[in-house]
PDB file of N, CA and C in Angstrom:
ATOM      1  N   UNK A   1       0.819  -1.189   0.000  1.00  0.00           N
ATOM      2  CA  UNK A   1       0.000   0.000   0.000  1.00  0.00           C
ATOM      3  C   UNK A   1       0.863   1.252   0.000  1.00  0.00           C
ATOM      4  N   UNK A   2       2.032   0.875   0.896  1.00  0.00           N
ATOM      5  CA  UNK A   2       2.729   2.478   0.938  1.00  0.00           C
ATOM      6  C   UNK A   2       3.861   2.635  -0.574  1.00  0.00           C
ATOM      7  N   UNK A   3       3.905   1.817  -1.383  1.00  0.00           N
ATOM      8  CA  UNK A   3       4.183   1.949  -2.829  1.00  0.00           C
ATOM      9  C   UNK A   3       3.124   2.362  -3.602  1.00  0.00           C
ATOM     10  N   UNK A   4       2.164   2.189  -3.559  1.00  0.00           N
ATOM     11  CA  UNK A   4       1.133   2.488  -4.161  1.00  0.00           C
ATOM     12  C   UNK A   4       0.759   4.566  -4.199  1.00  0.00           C
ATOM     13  N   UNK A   5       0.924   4.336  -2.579  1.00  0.00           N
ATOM     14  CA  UNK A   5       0.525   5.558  -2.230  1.00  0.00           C
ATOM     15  C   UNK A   5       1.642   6.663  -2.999  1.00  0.00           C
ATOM     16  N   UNK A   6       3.035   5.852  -2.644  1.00  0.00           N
ATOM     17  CA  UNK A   6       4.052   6.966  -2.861  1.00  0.00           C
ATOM     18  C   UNK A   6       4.255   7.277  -4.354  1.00  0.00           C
ATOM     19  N   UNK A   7       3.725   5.962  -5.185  1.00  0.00           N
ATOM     20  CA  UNK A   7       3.767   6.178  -6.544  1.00  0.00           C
ATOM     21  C   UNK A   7       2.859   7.062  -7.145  1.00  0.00           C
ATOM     22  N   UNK A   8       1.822   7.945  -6.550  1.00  0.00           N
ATOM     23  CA  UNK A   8       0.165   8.609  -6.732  1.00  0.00           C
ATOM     24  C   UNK A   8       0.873  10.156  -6.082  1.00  0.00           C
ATOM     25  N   UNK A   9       2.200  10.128  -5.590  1.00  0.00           N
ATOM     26  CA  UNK A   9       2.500  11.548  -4.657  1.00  0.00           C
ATOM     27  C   UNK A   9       2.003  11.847  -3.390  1.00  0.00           C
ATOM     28  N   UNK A  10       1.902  10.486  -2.441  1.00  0.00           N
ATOM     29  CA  UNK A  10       0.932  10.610  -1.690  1.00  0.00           C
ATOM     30  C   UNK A  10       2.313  10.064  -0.283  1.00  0.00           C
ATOM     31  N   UNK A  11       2.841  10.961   0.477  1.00  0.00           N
ATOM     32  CA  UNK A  11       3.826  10.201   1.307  1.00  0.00           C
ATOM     33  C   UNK A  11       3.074  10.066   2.563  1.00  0.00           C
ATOM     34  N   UNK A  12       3.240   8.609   3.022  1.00  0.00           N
ATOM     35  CA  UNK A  12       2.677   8.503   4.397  1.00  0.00           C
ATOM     36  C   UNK A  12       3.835   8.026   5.761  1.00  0.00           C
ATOM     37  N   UNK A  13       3.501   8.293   6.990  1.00  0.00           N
ATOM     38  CA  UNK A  13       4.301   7.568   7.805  1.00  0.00           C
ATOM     39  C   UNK A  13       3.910   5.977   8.416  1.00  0.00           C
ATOM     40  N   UNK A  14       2.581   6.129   8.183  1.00  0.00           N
ATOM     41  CA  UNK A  14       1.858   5.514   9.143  1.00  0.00           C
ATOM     42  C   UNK A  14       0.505   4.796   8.149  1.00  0.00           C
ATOM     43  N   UNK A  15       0.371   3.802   8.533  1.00  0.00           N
ATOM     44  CA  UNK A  15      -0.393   3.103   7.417  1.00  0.00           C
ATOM     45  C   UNK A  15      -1.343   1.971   8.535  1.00  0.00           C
ATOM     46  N   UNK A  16      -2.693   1.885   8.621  1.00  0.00           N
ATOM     47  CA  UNK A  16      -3.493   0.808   9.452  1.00  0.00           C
ATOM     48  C   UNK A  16      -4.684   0.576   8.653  1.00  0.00           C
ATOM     49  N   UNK A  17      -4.767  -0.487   8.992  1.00  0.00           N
ATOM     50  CA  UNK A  17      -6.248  -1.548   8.038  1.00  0.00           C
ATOM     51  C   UNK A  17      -6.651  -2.538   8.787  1.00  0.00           C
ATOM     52  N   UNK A  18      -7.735  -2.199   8.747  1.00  0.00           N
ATOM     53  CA  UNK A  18      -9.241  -2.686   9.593  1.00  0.00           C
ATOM     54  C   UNK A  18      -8.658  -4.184   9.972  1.00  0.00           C
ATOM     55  N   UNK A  19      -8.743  -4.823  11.029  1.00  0.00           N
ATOM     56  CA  UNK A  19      -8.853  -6.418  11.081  1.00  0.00           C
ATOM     57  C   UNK A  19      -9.551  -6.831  10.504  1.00  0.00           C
ATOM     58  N   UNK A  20      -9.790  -8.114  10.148  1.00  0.00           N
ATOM     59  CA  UNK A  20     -10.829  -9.109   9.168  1.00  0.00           C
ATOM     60  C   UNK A  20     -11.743  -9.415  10.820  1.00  0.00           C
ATOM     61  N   UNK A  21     -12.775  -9.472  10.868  1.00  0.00           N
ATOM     62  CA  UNK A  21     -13.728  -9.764  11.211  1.00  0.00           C
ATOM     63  C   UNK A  21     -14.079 -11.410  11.069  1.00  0.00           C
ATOM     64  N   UNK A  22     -14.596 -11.760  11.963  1.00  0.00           N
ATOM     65  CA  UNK A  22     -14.865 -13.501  11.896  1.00  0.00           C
ATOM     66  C   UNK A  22     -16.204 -13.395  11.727  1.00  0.00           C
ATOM     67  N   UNK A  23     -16.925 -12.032  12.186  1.00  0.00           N
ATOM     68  CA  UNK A  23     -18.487 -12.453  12.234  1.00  0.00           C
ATOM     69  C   UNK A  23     -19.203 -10.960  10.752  1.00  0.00           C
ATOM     70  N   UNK A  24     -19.945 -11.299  10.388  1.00  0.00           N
ATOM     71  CA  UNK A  24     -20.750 -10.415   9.409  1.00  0.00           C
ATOM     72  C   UNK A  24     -20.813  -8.916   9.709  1.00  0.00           C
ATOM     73  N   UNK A  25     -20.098  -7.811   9.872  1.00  0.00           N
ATOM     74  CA  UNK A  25     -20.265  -6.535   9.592  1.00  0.00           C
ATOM     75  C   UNK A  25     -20.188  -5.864   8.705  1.00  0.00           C
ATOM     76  N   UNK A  26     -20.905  -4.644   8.263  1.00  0.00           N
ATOM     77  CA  UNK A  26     -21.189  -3.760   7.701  1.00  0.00           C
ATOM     78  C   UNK A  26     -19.705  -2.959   7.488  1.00  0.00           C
ATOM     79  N   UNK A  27     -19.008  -2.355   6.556  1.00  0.00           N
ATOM     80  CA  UNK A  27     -18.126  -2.287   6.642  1.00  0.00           C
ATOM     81  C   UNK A  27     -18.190  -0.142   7.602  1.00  0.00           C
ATOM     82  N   UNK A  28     -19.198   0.020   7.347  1.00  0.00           N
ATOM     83  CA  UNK A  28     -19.357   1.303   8.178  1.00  0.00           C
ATOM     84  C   UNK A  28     -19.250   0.701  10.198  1.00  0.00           C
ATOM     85  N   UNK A  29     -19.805   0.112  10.230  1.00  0.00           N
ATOM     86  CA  UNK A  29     -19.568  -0.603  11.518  1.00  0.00           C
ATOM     87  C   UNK A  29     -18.161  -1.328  11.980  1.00  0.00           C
ATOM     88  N   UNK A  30     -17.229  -1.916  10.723  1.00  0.00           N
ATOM     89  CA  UNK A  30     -16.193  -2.187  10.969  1.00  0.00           C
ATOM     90  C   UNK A  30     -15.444  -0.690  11.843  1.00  0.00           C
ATOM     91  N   UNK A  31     -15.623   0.420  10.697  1.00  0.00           N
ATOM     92  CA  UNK A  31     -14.719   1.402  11.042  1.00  0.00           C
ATOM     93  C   UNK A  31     -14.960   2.159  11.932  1.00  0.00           C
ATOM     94  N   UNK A  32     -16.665   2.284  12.499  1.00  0.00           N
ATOM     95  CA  UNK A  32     -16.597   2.608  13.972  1.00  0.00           C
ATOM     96  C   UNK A  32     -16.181   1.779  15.253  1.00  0.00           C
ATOM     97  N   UNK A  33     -16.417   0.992  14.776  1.00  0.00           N
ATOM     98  CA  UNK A  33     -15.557   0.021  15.613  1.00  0.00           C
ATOM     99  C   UNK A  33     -13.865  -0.081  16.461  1.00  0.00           C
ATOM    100  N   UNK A  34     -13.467   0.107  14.910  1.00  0.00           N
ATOM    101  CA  UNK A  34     -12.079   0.785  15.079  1.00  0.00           C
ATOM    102  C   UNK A  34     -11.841   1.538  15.779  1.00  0.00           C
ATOM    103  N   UNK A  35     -12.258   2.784  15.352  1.00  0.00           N
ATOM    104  CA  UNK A  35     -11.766   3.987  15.690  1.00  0.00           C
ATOM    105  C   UNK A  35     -12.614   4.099  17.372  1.00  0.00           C
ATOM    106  N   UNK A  36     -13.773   3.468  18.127  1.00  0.00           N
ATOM    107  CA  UNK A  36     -13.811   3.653  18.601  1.00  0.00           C
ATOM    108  C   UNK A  36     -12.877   2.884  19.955  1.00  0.00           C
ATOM    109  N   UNK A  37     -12.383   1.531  19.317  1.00  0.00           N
ATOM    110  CA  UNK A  37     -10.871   0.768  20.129  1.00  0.00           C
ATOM    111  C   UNK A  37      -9.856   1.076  20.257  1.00  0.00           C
ATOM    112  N   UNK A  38      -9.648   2.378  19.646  1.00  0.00           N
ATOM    113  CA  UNK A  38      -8.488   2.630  18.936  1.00  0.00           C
ATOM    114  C   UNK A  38      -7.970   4.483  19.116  1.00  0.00           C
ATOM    115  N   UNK A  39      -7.290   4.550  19.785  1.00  0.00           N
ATOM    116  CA  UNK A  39      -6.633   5.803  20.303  1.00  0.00           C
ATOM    117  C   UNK A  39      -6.081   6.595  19.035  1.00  0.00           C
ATOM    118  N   UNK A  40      -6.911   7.602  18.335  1.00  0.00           N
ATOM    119  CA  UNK A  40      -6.510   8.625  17.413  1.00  0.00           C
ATOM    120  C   UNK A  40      -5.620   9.354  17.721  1.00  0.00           C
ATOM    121  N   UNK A  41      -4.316  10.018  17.712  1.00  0.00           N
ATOM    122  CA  UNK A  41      -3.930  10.996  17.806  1.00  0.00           C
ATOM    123  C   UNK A  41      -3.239  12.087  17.113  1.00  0.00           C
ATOM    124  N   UNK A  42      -3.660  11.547  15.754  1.00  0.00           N
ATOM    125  CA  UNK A  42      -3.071  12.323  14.681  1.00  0.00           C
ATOM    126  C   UNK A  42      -4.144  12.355  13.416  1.00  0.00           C
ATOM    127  N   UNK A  43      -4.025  13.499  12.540  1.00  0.00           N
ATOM    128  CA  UNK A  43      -5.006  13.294  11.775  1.00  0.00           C
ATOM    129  C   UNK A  43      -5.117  12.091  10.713  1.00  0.00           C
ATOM    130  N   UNK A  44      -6.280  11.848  10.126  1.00  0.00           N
ATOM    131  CA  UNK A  44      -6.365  10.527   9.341  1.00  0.00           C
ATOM    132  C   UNK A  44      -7.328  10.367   8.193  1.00  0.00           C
ATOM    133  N   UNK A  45      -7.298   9.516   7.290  1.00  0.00           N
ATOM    134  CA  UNK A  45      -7.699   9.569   6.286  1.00  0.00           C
ATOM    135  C   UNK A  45      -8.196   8.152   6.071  1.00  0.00           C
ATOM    136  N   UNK A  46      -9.688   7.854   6.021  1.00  0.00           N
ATOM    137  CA  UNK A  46     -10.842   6.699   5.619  1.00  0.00           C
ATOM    138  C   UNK A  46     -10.498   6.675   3.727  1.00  0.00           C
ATOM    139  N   UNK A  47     -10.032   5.830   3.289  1.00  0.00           N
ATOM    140  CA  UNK A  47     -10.127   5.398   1.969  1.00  0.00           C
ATOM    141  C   UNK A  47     -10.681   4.097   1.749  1.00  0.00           C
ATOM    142  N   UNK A  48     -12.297   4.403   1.221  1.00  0.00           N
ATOM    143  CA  UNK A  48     -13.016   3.113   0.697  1.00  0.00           C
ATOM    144  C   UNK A  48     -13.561   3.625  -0.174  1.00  0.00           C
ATOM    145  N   UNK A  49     -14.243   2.457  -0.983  1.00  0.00           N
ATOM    146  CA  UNK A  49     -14.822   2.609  -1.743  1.00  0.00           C
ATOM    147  C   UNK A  49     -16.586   2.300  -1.615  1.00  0.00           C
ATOM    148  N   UNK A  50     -17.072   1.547  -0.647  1.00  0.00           N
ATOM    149  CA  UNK A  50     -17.912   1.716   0.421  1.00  0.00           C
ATOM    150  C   UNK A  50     -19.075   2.400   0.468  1.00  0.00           C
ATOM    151  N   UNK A  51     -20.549   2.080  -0.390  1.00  0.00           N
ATOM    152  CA  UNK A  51     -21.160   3.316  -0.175  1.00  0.00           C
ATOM    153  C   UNK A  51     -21.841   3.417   1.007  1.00  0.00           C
ATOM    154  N   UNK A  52     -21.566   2.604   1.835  1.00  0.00           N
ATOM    155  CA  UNK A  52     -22.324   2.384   2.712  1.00  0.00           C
ATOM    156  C   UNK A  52     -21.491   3.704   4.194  1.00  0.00           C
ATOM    157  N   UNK A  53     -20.737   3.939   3.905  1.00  0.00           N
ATOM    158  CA  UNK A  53     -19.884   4.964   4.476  1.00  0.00           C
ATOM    159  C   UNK A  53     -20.190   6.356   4.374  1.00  0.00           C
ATOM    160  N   UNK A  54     -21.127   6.359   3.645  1.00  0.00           N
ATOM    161  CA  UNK A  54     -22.036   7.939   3.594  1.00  0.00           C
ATOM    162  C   UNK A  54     -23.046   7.787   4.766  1.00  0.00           C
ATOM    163  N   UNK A  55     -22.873   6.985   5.695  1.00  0.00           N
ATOM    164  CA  UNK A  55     -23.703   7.078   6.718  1.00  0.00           C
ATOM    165  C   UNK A  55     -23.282   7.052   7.759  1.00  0.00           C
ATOM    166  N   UNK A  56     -21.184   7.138   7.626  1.00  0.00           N
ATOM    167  CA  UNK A  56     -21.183   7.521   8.893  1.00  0.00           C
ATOM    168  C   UNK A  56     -20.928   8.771   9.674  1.00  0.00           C
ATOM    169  N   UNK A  57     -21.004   8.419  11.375  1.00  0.00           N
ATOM    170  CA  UNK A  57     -21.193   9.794  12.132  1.00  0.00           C
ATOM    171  C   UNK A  57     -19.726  10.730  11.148  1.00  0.00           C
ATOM    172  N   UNK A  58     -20.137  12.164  11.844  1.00  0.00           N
ATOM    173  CA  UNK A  58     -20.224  13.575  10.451  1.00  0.00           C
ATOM    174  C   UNK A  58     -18.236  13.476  11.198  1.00  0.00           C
ATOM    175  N   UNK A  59     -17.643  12.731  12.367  1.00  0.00           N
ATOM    176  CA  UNK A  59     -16.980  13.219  12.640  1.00  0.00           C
ATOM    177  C   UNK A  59     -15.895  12.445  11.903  1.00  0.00           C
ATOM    178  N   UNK A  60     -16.237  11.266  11.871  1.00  0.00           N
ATOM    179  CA  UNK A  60     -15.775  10.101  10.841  1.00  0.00           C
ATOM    180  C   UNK A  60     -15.524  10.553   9.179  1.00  0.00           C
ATOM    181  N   UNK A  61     -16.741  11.056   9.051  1.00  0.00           N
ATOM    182  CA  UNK A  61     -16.696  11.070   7.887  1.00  0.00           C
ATOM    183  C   UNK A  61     -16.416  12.066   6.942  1.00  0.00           C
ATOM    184  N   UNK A  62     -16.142  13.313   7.596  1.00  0.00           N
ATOM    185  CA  UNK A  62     -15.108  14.293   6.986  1.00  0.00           C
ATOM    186  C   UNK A  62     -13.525  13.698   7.041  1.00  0.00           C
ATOM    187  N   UNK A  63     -13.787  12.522   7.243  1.00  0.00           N
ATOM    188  CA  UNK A  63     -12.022  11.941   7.160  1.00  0.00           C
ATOM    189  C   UNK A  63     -11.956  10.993   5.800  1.00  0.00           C
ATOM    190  N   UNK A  64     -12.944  10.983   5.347  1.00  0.00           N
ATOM    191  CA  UNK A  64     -13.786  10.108   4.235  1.00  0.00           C
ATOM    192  C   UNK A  64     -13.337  10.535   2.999  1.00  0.00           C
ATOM    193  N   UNK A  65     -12.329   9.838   1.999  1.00  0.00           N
ATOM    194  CA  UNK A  65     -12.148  10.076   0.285  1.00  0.00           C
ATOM    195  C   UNK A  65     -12.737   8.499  -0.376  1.00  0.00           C
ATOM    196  N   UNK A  66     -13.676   8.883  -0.956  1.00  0.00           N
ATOM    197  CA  UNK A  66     -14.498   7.642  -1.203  1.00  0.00           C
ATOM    198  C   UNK A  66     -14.017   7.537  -3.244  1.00  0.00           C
ATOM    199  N   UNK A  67     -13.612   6.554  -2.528  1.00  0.00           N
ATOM    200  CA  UNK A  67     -12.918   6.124  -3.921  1.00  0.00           C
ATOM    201  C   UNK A  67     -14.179   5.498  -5.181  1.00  0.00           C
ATOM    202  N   UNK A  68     -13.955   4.724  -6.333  1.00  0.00           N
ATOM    203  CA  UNK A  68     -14.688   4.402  -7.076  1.00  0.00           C
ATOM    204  C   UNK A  68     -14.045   2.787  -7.198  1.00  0.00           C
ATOM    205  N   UNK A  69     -15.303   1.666  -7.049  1.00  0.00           N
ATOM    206  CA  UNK A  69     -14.782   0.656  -7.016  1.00  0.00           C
ATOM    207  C   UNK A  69     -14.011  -0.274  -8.334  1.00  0.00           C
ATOM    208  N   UNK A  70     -14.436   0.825  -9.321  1.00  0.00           N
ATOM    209  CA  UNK A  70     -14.362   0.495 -10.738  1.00  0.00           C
ATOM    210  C   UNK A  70     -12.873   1.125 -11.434  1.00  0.00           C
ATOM    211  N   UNK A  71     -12.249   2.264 -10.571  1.00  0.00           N
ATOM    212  CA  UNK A  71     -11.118   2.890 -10.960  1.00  0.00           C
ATOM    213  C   UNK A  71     -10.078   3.173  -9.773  1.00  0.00           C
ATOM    214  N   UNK A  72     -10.582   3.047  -8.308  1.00  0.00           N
ATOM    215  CA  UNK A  72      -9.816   2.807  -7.302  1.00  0.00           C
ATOM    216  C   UNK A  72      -9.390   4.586  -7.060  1.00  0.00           C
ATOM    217  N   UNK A  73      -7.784   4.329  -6.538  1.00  0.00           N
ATOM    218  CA  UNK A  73      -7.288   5.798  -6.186  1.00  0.00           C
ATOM    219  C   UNK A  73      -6.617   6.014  -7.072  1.00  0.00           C
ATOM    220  N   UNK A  74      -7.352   7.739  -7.360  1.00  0.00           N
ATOM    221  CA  UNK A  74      -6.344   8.445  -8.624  1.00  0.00           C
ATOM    222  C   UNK A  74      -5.681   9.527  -8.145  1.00  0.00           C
ATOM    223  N   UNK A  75      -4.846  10.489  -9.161  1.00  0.00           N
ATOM    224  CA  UNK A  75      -4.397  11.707  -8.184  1.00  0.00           C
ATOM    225  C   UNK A  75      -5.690  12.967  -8.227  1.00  0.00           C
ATOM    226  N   UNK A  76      -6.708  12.921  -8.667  1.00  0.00           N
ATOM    227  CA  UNK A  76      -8.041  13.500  -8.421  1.00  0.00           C
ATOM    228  C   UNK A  76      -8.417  13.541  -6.817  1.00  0.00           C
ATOM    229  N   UNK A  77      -8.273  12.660  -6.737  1.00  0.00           N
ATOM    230  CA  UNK A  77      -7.957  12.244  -5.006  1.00  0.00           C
ATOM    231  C   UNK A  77      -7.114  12.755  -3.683  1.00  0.00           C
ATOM    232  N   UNK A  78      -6.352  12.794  -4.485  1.00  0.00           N
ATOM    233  CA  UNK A  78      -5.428  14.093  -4.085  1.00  0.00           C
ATOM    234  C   UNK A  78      -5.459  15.403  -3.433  1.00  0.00           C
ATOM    235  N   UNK A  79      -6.431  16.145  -4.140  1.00  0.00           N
ATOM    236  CA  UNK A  79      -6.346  17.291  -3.221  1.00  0.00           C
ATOM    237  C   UNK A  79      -7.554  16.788  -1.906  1.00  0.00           C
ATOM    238  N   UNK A  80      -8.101  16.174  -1.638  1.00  0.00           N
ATOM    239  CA  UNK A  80      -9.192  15.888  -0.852  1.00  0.00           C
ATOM    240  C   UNK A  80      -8.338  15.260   0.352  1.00  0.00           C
ATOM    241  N   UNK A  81      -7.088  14.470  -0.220  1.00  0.00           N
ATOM    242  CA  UNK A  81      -6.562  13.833   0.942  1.00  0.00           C
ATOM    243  C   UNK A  81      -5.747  14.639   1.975  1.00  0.00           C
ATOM    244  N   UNK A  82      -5.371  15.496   1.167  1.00  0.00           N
ATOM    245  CA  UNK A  82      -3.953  16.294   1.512  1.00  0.00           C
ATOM    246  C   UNK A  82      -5.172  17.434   2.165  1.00  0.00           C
ATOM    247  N   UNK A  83      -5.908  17.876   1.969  1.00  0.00           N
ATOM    248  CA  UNK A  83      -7.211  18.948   2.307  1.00  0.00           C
ATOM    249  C   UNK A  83      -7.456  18.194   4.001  1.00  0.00           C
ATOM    250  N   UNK A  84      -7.899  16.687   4.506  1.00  0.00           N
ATOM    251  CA  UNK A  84      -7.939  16.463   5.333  1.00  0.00           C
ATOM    252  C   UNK A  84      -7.236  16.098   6.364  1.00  0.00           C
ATOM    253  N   UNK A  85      -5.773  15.960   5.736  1.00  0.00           N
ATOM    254  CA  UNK A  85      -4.466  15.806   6.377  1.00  0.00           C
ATOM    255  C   UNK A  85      -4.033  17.183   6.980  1.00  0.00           C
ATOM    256  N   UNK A  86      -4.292  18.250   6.354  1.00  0.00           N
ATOM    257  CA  UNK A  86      -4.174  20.076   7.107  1.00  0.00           C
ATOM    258  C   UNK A  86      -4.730  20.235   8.008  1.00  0.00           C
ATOM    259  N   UNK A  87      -6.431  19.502   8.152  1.00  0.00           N
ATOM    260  CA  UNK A  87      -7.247  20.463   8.738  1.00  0.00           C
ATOM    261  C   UNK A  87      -7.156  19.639  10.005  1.00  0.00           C
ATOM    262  N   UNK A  88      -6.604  18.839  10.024  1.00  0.00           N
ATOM    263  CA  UNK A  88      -6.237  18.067  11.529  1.00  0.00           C
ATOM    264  C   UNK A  88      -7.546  16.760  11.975  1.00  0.00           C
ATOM    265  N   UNK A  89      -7.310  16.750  13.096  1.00  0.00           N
ATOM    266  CA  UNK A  89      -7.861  15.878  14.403  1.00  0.00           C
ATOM    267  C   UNK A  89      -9.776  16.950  14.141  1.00  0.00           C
ATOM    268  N   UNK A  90     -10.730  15.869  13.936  1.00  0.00           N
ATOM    269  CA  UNK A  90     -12.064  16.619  14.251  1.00  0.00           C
ATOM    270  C   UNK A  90     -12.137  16.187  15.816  1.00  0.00           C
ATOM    271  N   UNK A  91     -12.883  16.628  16.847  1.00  0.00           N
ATOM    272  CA  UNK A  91     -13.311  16.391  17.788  1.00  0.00           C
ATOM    273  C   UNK A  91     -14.592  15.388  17.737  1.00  0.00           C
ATOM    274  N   UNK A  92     -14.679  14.431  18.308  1.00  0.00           N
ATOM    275  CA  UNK A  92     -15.820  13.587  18.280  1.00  0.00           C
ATOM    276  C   UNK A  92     -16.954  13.928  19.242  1.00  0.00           C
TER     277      UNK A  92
END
């Protein structure tokens, strides 16, 4: 992933992905899940493709670049990521 990213102009330090789940979730429920186990302390960036992720809470989901499942991540993408990487940490 972090070749991917760096090949798109996209440099990261820090890279995390959801555990696999043993039992049936929603993948919007995966990621509250997460984030609610899971000690934020830096800003962050949700990349799915997921439409089911337009439903989550508003604090989540301004962290949200919702990709296309048919063309994935482009550098269109780009300014949206780097836009939520500035504006920091939302408060939940």
């Amino acid at each position: 992933w972090k070749t991917i990213f760096k090949n798109r102009g996209i440099n990261i330090n820090r890279l995390n992905s959801l555990p696999e789940y043993s039992f049936i979730i929603t993948r919007k429920e995966e990621i509250v899940k997460w984030v609610n186990m899971n000690s934020i302390n830096e800003p962050f960036v949700i990349l799915d493709d997921d439409k089911s992720l337009n439903d989550l809470p508003n604090y989540l989901k301004e962290n949200l670049v919702q990709t296309s499942a048919h063309i994935g991540l482009t550098e269109n993408h780009l300014p949206a990521i780097e836009a939520i990487l500035h504006m920091g940490l939302q408060p939940a």
